[in-house]
Protein backbone atom coordinates (compact mmCIF):
# COMPACT_ATOMS: atom_id res chain seq x y z
CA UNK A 1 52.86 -45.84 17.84
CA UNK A 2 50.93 -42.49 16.89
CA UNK A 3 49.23 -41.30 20.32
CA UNK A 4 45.62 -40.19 19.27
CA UNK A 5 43.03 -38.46 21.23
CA UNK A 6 39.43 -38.34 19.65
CA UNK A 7 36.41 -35.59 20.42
CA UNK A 8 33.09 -37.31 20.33
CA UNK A 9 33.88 -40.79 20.32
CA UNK A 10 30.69 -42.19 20.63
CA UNK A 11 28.99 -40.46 17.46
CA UNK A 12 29.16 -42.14 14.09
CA UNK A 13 33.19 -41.17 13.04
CA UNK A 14 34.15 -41.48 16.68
CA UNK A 15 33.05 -45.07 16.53
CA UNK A 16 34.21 -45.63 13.18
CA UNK A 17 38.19 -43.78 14.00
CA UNK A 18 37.77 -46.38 17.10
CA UNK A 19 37.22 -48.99 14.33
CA UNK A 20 40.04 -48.26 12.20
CA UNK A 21 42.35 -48.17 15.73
CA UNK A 22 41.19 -51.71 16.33
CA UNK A 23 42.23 -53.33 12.86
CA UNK A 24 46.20 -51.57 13.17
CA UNK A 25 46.55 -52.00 16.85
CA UNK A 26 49.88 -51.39 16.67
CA UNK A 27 50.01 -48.55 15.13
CA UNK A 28 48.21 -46.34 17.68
CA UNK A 29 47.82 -45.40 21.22
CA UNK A 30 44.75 -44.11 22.45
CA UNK A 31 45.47 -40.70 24.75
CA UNK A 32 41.85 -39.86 25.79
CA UNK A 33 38.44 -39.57 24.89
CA UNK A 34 35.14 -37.32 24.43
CA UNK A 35 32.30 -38.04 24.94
CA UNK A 36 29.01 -36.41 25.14
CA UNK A 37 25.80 -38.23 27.02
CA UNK A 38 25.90 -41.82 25.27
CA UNK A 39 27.65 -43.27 28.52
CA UNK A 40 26.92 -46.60 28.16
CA UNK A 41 28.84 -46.58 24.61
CA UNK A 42 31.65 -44.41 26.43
CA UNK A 43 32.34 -47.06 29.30
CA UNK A 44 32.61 -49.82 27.31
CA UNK A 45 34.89 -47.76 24.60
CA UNK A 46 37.02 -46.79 28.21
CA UNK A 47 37.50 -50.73 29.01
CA UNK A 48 38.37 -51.41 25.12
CA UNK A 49 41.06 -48.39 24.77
CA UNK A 50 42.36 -48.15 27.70
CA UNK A 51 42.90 -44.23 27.91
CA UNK A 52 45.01 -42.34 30.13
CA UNK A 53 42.15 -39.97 30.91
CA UNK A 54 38.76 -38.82 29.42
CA UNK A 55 35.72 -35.79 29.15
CA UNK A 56 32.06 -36.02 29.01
CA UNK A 57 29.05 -33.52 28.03
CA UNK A 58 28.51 -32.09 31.51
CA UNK A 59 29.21 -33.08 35.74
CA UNK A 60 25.93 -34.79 35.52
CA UNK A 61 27.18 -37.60 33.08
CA UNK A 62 30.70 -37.16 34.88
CA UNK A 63 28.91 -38.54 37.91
CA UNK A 64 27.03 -41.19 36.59
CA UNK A 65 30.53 -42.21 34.56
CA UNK A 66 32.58 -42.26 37.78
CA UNK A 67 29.36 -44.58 39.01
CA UNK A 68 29.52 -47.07 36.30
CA UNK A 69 33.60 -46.89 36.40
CA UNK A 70 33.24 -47.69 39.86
CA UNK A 71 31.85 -51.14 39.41
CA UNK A 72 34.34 -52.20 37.07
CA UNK A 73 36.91 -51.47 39.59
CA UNK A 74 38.40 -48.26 36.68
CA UNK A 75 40.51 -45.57 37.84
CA UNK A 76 40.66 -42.50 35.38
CA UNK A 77 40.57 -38.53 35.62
CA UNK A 78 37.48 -37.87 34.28
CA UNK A 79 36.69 -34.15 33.01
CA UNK A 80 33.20 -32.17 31.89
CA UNK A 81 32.42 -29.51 29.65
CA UNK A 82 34.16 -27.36 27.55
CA UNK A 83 37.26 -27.25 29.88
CA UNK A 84 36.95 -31.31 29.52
CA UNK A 85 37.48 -30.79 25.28
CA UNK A 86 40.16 -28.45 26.25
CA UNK A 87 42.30 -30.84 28.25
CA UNK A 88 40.98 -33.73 25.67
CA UNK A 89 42.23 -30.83 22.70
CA UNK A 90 45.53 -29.96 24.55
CA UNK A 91 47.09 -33.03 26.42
CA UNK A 92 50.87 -32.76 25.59
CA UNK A 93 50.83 -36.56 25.07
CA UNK A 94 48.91 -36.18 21.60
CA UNK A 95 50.10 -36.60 18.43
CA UNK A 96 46.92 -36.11 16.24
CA UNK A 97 43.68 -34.87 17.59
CA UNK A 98 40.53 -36.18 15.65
CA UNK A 99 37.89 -33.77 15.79
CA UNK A 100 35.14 -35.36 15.56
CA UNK A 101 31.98 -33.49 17.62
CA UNK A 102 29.57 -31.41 15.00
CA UNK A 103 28.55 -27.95 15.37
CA UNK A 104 30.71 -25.08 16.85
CA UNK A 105 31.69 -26.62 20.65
CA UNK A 106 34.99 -28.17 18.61
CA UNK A 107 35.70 -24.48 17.71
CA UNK A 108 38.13 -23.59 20.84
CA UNK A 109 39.26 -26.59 21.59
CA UNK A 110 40.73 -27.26 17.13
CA UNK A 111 42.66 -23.71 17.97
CA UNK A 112 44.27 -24.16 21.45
CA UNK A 113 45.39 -27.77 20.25
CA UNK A 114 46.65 -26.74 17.31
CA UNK A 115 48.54 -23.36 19.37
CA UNK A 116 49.95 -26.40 21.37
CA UNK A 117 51.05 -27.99 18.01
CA UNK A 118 49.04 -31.05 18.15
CA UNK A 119 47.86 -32.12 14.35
CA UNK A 120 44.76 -32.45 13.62
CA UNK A 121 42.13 -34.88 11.78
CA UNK A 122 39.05 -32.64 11.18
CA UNK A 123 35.65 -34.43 10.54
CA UNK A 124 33.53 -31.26 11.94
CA UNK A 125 32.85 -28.88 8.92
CA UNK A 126 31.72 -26.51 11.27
CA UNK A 127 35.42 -25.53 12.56
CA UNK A 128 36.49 -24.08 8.53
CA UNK A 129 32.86 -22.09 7.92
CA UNK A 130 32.92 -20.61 10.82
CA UNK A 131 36.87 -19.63 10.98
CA UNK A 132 38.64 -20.97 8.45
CA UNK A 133 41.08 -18.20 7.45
CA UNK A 134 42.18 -17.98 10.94
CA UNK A 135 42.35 -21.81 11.97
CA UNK A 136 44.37 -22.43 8.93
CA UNK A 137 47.04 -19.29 9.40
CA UNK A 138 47.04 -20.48 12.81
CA UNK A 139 48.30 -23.77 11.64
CA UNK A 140 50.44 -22.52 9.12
CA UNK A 141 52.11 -20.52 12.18
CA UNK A 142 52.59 -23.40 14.11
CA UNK A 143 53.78 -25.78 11.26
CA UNK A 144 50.92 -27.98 11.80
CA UNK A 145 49.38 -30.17 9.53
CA UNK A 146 45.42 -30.73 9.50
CA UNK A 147 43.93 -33.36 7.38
CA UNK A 148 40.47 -33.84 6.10
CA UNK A 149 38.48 -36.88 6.95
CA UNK A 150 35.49 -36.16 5.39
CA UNK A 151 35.44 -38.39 2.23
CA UNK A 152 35.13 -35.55 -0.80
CA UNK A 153 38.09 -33.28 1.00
CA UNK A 154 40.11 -36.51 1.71
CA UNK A 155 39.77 -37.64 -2.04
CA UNK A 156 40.22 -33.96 -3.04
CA UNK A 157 43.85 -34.12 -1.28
CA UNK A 158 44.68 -37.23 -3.05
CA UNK A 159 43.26 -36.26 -6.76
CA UNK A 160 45.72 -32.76 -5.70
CA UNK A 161 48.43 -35.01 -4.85
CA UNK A 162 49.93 -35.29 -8.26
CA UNK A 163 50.75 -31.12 -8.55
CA UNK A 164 51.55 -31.03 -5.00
CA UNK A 165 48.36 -28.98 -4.23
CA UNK A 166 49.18 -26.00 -6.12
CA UNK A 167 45.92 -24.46 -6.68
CA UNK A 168 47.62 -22.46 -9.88
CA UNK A 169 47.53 -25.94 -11.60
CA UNK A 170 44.28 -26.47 -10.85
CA UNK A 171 41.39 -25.61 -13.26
CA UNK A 172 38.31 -26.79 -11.38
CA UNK A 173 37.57 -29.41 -8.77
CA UNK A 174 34.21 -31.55 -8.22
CA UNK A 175 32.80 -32.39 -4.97
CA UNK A 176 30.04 -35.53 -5.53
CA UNK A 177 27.07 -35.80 -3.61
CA UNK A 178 24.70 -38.68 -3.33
CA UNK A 179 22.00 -35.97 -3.93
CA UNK A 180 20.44 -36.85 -0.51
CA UNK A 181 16.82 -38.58 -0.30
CA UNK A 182 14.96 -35.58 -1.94
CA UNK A 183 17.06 -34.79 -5.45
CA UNK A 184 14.34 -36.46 -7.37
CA UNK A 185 11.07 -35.65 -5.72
CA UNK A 186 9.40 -32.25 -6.40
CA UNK A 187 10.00 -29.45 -5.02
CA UNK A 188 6.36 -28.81 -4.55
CA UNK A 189 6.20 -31.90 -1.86
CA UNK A 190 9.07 -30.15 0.28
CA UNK A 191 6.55 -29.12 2.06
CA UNK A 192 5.18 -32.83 2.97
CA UNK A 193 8.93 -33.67 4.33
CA UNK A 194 8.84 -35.18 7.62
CA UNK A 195 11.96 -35.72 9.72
CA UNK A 196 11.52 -39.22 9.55
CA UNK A 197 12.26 -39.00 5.54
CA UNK A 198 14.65 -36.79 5.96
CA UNK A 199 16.65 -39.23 8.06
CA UNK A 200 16.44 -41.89 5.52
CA UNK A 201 19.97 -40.77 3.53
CA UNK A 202 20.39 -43.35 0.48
CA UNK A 203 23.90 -44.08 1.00
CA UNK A 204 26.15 -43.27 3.64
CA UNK A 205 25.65 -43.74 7.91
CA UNK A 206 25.69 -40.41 9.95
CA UNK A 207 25.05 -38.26 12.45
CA UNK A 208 21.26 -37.12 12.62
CA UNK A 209 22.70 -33.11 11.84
CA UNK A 210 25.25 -34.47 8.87
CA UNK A 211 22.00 -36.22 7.66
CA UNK A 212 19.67 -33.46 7.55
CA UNK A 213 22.67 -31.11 6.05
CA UNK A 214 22.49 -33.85 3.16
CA UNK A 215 18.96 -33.48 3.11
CA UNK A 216 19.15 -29.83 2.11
CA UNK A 217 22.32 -29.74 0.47
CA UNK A 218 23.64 -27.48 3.44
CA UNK A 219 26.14 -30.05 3.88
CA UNK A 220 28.01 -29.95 0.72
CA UNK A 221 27.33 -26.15 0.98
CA UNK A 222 29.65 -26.25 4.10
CA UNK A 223 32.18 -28.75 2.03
CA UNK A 224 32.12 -26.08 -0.85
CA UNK A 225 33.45 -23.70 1.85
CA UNK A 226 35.94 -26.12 3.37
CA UNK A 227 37.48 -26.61 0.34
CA UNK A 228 38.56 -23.36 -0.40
CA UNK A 229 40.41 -23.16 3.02
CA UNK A 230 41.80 -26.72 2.80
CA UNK A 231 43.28 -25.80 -0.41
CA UNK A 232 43.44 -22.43 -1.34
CA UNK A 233 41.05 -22.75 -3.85
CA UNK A 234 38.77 -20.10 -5.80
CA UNK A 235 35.15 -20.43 -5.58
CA UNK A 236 34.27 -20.31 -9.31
CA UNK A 237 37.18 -23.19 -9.22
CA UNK A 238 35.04 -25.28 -6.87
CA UNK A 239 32.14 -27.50 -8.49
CA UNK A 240 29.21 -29.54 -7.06
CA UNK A 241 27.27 -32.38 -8.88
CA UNK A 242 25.18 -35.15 -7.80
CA UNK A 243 26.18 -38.35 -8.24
CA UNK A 244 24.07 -41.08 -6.49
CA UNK A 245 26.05 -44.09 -6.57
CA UNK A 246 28.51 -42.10 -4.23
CA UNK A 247 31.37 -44.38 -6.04
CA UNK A 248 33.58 -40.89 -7.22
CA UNK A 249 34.36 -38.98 -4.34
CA UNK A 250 36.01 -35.73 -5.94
CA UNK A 251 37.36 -35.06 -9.21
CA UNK A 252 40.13 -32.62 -10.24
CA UNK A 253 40.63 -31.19 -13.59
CA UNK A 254 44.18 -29.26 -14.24
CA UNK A 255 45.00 -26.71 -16.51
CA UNK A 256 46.02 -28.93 -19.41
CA UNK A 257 42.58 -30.63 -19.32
CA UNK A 258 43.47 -33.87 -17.77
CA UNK A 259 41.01 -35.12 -15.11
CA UNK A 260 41.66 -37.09 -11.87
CA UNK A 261 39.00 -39.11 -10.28
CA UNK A 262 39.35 -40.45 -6.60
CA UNK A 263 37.15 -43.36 -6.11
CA UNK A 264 36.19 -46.06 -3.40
CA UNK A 265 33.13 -47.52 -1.19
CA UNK A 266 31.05 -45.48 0.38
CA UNK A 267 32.44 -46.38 3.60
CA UNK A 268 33.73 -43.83 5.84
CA UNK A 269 36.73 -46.13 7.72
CA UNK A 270 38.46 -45.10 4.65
CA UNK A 271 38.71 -41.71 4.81
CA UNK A 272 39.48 -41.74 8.64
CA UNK A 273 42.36 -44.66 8.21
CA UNK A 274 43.82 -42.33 5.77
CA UNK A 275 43.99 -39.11 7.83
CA UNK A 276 45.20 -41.92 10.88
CA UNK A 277 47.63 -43.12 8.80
CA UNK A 278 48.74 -40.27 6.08
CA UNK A 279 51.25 -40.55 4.67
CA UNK A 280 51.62 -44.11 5.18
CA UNK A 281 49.39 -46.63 3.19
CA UNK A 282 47.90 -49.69 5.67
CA UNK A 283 45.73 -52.47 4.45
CA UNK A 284 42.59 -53.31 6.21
CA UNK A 285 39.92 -55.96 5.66
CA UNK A 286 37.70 -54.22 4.95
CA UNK A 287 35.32 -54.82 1.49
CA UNK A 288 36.70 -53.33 -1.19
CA UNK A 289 35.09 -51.04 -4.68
CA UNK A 290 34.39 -53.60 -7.36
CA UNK A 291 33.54 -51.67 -10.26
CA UNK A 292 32.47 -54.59 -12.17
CA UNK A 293 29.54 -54.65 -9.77
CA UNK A 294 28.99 -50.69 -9.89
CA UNK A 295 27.57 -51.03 -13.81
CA UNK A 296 27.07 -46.78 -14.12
CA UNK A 297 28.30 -43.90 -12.84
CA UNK A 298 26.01 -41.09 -13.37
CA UNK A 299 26.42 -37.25 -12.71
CA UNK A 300 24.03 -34.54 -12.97
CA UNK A 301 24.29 -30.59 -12.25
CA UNK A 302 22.40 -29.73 -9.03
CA UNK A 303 19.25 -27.59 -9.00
CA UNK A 304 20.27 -24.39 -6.92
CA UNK A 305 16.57 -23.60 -7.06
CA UNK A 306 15.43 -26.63 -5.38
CA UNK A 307 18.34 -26.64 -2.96
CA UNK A 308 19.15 -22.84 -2.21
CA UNK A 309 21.37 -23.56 0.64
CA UNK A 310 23.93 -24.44 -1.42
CA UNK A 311 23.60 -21.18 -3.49
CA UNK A 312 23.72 -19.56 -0.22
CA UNK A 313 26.50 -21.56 0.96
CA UNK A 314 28.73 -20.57 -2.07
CA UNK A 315 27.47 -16.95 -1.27
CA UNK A 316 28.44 -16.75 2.02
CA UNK A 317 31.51 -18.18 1.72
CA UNK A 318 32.22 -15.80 -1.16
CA UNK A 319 31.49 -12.38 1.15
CA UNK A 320 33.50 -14.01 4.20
CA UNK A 321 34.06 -12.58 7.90
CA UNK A 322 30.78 -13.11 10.15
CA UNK A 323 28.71 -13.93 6.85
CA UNK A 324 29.63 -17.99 7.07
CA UNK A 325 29.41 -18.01 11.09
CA UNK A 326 26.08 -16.63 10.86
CA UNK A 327 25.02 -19.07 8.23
CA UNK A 328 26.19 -22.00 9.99
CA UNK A 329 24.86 -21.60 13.46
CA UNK A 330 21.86 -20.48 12.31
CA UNK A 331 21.59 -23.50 9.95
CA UNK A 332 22.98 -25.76 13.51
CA UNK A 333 19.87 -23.91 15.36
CA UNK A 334 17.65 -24.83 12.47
CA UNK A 335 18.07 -28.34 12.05
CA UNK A 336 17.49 -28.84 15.75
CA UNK A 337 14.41 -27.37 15.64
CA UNK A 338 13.27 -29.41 12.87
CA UNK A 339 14.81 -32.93 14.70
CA UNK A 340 12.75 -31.77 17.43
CA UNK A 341 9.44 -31.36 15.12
CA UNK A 342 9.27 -27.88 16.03
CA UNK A 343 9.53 -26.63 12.46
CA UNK A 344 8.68 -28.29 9.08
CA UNK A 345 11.46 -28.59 6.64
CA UNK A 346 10.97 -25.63 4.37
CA UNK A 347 11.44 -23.46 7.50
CA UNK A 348 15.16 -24.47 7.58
CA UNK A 349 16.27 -21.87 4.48
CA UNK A 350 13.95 -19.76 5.52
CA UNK A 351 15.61 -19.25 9.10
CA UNK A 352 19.19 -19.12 7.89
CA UNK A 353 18.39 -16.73 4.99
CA UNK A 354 17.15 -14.54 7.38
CA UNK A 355 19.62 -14.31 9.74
CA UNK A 356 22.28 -14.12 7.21
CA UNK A 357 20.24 -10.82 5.52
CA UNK A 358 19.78 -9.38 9.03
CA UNK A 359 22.92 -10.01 10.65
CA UNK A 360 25.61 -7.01 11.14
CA UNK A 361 28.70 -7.63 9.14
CA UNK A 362 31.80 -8.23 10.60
CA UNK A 363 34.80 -8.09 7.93
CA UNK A 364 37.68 -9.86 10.48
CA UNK A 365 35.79 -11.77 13.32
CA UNK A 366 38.08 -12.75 16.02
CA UNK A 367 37.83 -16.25 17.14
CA UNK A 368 36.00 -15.15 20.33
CA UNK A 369 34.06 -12.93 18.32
CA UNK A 370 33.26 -16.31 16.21
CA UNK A 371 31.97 -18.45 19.27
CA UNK A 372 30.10 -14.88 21.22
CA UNK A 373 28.30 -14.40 17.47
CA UNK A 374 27.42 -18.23 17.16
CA UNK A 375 25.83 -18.69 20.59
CA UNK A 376 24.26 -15.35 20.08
CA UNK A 377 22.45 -16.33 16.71
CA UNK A 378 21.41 -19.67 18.00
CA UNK A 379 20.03 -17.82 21.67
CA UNK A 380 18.26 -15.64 19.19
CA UNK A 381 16.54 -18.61 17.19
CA UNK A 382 15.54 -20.85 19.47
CA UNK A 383 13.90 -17.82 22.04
CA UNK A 384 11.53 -17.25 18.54
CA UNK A 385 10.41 -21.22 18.11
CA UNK A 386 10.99 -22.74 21.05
């Protein structure tokens, strides 16, 4: 049995890695779990699971866990904070670590479990932007592997499968996206965009932040960045285009012109039973792509104009050092002001395009550089609007 732990189990891929658990109960052994302030989810995941110990958000949910626990007669070690995602991150019992909490918090606790050589499953973005160059030497130091669970990275690593990811091989690759809810309207009704139709994402169940990412394009701005520290890749190698039946995941195209294509329902189980399971292939019952039913698969070029995060994002990522940190917790300070109505839409680019212009440049950010810059940004953002 593979002995998992999972960070943020009750948010949309912690539930969903909890699903994929459940249908191959024999394959894996829950360690411990994170959790954040959902702890009526959390207690009933503890019953289910079963593990050995587990962290929430802060000592205030801690005590009203132990409470709850309490009834149904539950004895566990129960940790808080950021020193609870570092015992979650670093328990010697784990064999893969899913990493599953968006925003920066996951930061420290990705690169003291993989310094304890713990694997990884990485569904937070947030962790490559912000310090991807040194998370992956770090792995590469400790021979550890880290897989992708978002969908376009894990269908990336399986189009790159057949040359062995060697990025000299590789002429471009294509990350999809659905195009979000706003690809077709106007850009001069941006300004009518509530958060309410922002939420509404055509396709795919997420996290409110993922959501609003795909709202702007910021999201597949951060998997633009991702992918070049996943695997190695150039930035005028790495593609975008919208493709709203969110059938075609990625697409790689090699040197002597042939094209692979990873397809498969939009369904994120998949993508987190195949970082659970890699290498090994498992069937679940789960509904399966008919293309039959699918009729068209259309793609179109994205309108950097409309959606200048993702210029930004490509940008960023091409300058390095602080740039992407600053981008991406200003972007995470953002998009909480705007779930919390305290900013209209537009004012998203507008906030991280300044702080990325006004920011001082570092060239080689330490990781506790990283995390002192990304509270700083955020402290700085939300003192101006809040």
């Amino acid at each position: 049995m593979k002995k998992i732990s999972i960070l943020g189990s009750t948010g949309s891929v912690g539930t969903q890695t909890l699903q994929v658990i459940e249908q191959f109960p024999e394959e894996f052994q829950v360690v411990s779990l994170a959790a954040g302030k959902n702890i009526s989810l959390f207690k009933e995941q503890i019953k289910k699971f079963k593990p050995l110990f587990v962290a929430v958000y802060s000592d205030k949910e801690k005590d009203e866990l132990a409470k709850e626990l309490e009834k149904e007669n539950i004895q566990i070690e129960i940790f808080s904070g950021q020193k609870g995602l570092l015992e979650i991150a670093t328990a010697s019992e784990n064999e893969l670590l899913i990493v599953a909490i968006s925003g920066t918090a996951s930061l420290a606790p990705t690169y003291k479990a993989i310094q304890a050589k713990i694997s990884i499953a990485l569904a937070c973005k947030e962790v490559l932007v912000a310090a991807g160059s040194l998370i992956m030497a770090e792995a590469k130091k400790n021979g550890v592997s880290i897989l992708p669970i978002d969908s376009e990275h894990a269908a990336l690593k399986q189009c790159l499968a057949s040359v062995k990811e060697d990025s000299a091989l590789v002429q471009k690759v294509i990350l999809t996206a659905s195009g979000g809810p706003f690809w077709k309207l106007p850009k001069s009704e941006f300004k009518d965009i509530t958060v309410e139709m922002a939420l509404k994402h055509p396709n795919w169940t997420m996290g409110s932040k993922i959501t609003i990412d795909s709202a702007t394009m910021m999201n597949k701005g951060l998997e633009v960045i991702e992918a070049h520290h996943f695997y190695g890749l150039e930035y005028e190698k790495i593609k975008v285009l919208f493709h709203p039946q969110s059938v075609v995941h990625a697409l790689a195209e090699f040197v002597d012109g042939n094209m692979i294509a990873q397809m498969g329902p939009h369904d994120m189980r998949f993508p987190i039973q195949y970082a659970l399971t890699y290498p090994k292939k498992l069937c679940p019952d789960w509904a399966r792509l008919n293309l039959a039913k699918v009729a068209k698969l259309e793609f179109y070029e994205p309108d950097f104009d409309k959606f200048p995060l993702l210029r930004l994002a490509y940008e960023t990522g091409e300058k390095g050092g602080s740039a992407p940190v600053i981008m991406n917790a200003s972007n995470e300070a953002a998009v909480s002001l705007f779930l919390r109505k305290k900013i209209k839409f537009l004012d998203i680019y507008k906030i991280v395009q300044e702080a990325v212009d006004n920011h001082v440049f570092l060239s080689n950010p330490t990781i506790e550089h990283i995390i002192r810059l990304d509270h700083l940004v955020k402290d700085e953002i939300f003192a101006a609007y809040e």
